[in-house]
C-alpha atoms as a PDB file:
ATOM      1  CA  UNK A   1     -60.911 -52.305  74.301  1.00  0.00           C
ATOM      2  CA  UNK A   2     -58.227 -50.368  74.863  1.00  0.00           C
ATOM      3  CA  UNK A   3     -56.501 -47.468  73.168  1.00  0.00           C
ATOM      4  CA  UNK A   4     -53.123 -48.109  71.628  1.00  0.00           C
ATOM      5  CA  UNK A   5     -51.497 -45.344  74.411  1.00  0.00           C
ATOM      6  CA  UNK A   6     -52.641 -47.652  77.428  1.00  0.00           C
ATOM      7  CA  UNK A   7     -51.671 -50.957  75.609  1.00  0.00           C
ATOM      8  CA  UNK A   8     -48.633 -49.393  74.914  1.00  0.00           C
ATOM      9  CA  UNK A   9     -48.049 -48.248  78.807  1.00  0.00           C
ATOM     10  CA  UNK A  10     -49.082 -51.225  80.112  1.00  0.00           C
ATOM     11  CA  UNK A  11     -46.211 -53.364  78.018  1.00  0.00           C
ATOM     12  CA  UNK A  12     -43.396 -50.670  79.097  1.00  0.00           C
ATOM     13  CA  UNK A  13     -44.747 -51.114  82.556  1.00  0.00           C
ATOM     14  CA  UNK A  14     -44.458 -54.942  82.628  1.00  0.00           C
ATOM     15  CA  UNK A  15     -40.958 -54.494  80.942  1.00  0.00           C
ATOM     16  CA  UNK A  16     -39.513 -52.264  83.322  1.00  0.00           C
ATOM     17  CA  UNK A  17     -41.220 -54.870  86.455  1.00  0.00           C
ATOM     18  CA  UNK A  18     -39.469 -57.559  84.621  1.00  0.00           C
ATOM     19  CA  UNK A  19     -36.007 -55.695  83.627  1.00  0.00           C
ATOM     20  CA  UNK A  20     -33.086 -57.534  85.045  1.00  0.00           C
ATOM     21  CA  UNK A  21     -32.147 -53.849  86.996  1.00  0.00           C
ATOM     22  CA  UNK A  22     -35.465 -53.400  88.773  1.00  0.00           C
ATOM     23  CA  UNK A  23     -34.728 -57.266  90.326  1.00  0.00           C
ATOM     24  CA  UNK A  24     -31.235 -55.940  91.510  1.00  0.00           C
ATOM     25  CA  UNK A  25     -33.175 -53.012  92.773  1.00  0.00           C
ATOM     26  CA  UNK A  26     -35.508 -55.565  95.031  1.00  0.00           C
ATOM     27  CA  UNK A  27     -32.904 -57.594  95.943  1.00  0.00           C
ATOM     28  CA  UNK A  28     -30.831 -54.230  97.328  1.00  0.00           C
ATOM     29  CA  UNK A  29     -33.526 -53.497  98.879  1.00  0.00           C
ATOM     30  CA  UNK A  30     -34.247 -56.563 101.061  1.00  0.00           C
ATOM     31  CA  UNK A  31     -30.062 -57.088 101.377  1.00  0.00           C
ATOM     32  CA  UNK A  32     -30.635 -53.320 103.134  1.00  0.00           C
ATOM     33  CA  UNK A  33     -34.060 -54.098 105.163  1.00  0.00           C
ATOM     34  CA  UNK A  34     -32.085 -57.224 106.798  1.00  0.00           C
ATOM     35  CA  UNK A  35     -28.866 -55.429 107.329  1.00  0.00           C
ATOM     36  CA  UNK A  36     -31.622 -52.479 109.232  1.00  0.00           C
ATOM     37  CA  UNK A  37     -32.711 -55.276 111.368  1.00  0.00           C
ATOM     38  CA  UNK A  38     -28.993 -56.541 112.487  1.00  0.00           C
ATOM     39  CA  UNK A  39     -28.217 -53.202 113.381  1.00  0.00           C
ATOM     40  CA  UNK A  40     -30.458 -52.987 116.474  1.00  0.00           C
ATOM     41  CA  UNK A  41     -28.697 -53.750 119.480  1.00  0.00           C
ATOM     42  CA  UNK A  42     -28.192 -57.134 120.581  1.00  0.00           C
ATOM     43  CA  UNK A  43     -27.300 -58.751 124.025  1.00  0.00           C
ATOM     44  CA  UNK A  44     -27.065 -62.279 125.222  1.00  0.00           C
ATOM     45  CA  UNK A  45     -28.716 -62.883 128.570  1.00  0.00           C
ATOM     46  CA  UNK A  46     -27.501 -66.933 128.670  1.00  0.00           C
ATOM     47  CA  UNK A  47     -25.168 -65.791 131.280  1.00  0.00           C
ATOM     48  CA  UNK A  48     -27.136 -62.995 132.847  1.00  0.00           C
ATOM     49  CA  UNK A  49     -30.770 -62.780 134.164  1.00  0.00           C
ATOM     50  CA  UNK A  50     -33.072 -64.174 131.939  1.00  0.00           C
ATOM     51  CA  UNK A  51     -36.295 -62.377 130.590  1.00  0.00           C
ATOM     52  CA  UNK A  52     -39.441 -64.904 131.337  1.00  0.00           C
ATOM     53  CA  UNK A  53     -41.730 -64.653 127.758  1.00  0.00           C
ATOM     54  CA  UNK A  54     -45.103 -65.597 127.030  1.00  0.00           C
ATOM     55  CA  UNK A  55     -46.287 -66.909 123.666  1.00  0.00           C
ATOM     56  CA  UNK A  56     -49.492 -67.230 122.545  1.00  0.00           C
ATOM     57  CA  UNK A  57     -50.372 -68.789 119.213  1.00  0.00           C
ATOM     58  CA  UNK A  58     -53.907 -68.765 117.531  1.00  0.00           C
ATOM     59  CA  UNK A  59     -55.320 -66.837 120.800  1.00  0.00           C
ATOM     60  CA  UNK A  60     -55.713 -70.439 122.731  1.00  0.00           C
ATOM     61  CA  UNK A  61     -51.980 -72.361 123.019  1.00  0.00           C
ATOM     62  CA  UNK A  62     -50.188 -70.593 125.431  1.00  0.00           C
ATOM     63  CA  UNK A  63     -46.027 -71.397 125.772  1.00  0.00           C
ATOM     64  CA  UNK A  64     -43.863 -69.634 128.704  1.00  0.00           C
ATOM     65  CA  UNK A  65     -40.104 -69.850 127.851  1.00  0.00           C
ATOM     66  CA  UNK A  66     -36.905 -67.972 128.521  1.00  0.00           C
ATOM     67  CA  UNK A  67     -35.550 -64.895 125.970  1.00  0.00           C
ATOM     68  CA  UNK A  68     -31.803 -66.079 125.873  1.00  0.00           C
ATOM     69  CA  UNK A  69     -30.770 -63.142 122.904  1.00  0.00           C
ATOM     70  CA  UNK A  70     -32.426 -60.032 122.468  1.00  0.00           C
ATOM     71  CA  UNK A  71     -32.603 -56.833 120.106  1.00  0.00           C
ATOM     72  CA  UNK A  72     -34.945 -54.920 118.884  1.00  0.00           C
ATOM     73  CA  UNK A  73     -35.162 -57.276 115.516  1.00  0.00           C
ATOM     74  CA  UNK A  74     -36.368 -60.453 117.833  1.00  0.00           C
ATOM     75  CA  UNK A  75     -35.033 -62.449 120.187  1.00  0.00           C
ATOM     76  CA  UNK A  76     -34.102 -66.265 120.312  1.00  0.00           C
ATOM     77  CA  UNK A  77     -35.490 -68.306 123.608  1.00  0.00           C
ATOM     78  CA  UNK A  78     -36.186 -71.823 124.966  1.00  0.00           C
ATOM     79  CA  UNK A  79     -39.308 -73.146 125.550  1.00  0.00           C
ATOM     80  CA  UNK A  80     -40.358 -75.220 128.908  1.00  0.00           C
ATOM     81  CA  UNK A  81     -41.949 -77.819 126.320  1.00  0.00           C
ATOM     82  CA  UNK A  82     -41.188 -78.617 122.927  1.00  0.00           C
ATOM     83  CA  UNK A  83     -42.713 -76.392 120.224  1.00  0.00           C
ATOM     84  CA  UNK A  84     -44.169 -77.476 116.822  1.00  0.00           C
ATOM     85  CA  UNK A  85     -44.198 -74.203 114.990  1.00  0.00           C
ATOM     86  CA  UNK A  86     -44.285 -73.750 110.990  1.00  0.00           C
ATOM     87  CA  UNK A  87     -42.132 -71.431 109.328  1.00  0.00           C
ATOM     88  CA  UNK A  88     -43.388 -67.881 109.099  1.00  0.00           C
ATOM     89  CA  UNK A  89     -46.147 -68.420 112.404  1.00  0.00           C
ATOM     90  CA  UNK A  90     -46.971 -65.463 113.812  1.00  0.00           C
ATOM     91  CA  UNK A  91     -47.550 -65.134 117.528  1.00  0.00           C
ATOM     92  CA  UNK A  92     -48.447 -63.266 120.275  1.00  0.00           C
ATOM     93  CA  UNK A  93     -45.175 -62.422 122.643  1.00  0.00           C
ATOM     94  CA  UNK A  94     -45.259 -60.787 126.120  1.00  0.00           C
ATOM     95  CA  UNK A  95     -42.451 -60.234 128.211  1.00  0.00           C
ATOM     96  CA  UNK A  96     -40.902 -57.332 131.161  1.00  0.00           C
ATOM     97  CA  UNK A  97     -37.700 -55.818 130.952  1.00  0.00           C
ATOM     98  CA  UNK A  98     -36.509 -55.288 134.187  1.00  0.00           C
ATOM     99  CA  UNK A  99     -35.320 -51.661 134.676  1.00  0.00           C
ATOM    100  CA  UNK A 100     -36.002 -48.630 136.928  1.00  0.00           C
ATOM    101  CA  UNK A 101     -38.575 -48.271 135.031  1.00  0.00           C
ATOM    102  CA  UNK A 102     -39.591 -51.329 134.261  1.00  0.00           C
ATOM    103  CA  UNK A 103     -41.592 -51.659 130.789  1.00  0.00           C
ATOM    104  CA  UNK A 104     -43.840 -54.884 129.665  1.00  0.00           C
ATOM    105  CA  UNK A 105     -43.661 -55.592 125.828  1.00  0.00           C
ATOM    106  CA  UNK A 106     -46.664 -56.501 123.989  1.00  0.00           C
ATOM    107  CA  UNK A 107     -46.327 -57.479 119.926  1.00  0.00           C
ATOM    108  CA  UNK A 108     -46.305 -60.131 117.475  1.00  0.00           C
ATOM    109  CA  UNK A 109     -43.340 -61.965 116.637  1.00  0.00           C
ATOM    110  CA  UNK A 110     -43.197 -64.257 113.568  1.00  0.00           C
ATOM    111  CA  UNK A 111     -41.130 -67.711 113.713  1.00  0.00           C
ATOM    112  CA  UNK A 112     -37.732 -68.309 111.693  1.00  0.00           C
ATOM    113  CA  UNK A 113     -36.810 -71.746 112.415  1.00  0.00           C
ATOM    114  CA  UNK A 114     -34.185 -72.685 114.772  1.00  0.00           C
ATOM    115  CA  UNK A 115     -30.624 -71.559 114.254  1.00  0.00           C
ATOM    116  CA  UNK A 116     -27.273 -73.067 114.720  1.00  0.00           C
ATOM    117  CA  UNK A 117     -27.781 -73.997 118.483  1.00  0.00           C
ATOM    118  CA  UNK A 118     -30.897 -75.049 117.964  1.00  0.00           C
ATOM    119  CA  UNK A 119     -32.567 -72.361 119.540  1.00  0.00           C
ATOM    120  CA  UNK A 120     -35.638 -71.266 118.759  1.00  0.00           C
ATOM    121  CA  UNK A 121     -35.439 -67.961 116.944  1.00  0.00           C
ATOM    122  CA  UNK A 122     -38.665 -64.976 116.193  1.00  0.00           C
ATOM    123  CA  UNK A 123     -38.563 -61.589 114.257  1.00  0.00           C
ATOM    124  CA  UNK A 124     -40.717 -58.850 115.481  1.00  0.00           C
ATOM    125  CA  UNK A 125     -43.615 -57.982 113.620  1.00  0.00           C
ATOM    126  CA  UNK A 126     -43.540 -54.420 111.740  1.00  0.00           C
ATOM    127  CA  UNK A 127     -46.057 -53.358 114.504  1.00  0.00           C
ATOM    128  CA  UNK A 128     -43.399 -53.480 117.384  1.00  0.00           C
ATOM    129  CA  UNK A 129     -43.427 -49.624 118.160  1.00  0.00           C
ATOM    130  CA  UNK A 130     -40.719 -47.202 118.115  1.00  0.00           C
ATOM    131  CA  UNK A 131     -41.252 -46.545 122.130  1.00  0.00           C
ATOM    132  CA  UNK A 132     -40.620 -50.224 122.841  1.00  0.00           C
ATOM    133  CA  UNK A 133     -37.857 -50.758 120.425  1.00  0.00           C
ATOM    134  CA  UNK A 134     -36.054 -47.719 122.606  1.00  0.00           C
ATOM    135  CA  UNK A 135     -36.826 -49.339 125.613  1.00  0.00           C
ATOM    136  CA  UNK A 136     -35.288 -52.776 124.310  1.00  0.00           C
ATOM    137  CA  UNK A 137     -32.095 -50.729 123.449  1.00  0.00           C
ATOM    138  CA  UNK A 138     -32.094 -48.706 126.639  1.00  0.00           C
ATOM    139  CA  UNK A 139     -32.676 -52.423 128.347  1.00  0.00           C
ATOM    140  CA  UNK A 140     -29.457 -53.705 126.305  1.00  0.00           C
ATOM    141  CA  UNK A 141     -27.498 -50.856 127.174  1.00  0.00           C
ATOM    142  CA  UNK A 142     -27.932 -50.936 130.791  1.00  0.00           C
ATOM    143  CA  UNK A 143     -27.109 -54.364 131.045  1.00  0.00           C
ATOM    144  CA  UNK A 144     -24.090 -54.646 129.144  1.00  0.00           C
ATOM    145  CA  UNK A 145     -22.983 -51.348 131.369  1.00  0.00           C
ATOM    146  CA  UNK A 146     -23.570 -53.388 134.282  1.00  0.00           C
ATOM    147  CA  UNK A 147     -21.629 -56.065 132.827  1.00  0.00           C
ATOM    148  CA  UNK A 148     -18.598 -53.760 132.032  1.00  0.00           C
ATOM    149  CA  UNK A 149     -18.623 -52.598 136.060  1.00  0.00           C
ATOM    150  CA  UNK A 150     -18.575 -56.118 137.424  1.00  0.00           C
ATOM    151  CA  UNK A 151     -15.964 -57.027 135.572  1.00  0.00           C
ATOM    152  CA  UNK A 152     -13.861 -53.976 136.009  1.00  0.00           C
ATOM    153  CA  UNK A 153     -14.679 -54.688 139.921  1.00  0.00           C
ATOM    154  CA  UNK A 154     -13.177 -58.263 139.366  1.00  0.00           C
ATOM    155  CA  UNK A 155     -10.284 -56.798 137.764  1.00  0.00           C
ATOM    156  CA  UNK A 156      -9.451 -54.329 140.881  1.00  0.00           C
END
């Protein structure tokens, strides 16, 4: 049984879990975590060259598709064949950014449903590493500077 001091700081602890400010608190907190993930970078290759991806799901289907927005948060692309996915799947995502240095990415991504345009939209896992998120921002940035010179040219 226990002691009147551990009943007693068990209820304050299941008061202050419960307490209308530590629910604020949580809901700050993911309100911040998503605004993190918008922050990264984001480029739309529609009209550029497209980044060929890989999916696989469950380690046997295996999808190839096209990465039409990118950031370091995920990426939205369209698949060669229709997709059946649930909610919240996580996958298996390989694809190569084309660069002087070209780099391959290897991660999970998990599946958020499709968006407005009905495209097919993923979140990186947690495990997507620092290195490749600064290669997908170094990727972004030297393809929107390429934009930015071709249409200066065009304006010349």
């Amino acid at each position: 049984m226990k002691g009147q001091n551990e009943a007693t700081v068990d209820m304050a602890w299941e008061i202050a879990i419960a307490s209308p400010r530590n629910k604020e608190r949580k809901q700050e907190e993911t309100r911040y975590k998503e605004l993190e993930k918008r922050d990264a970078y984001r480029f739309d290759l529609a009209k550029g060259t497209p980044i060929k991806l890989i999916m696989i799901i469950d380690n046997i289907i295996i999808l190839k598709g096209i990465i039409l927005n990118l950031s370091a948060g995920g990426f939205a692309c369209d698949f060669f064949e229709p997709i059946n996915l649930p909610i919240g799947k996580q996958t298996h995502v390989r694809f190569r950014l084309e660069m002087d240095d070209p780099a391959i990415i290897k991660t999970d991504a998990v599946y958020l449903g499709v968006g407005d345009s009905r495209i097919p939209r993923f979140d990186f896992s947690e495990i997507l590493s620092e290195s490749d998120q600064d290669r997908i921002h170094q990727y972004i940035l030297i393809k929107q500077l390429e934009i930015f010179r071709n249409n200066r040219r065009q304006l010349d």
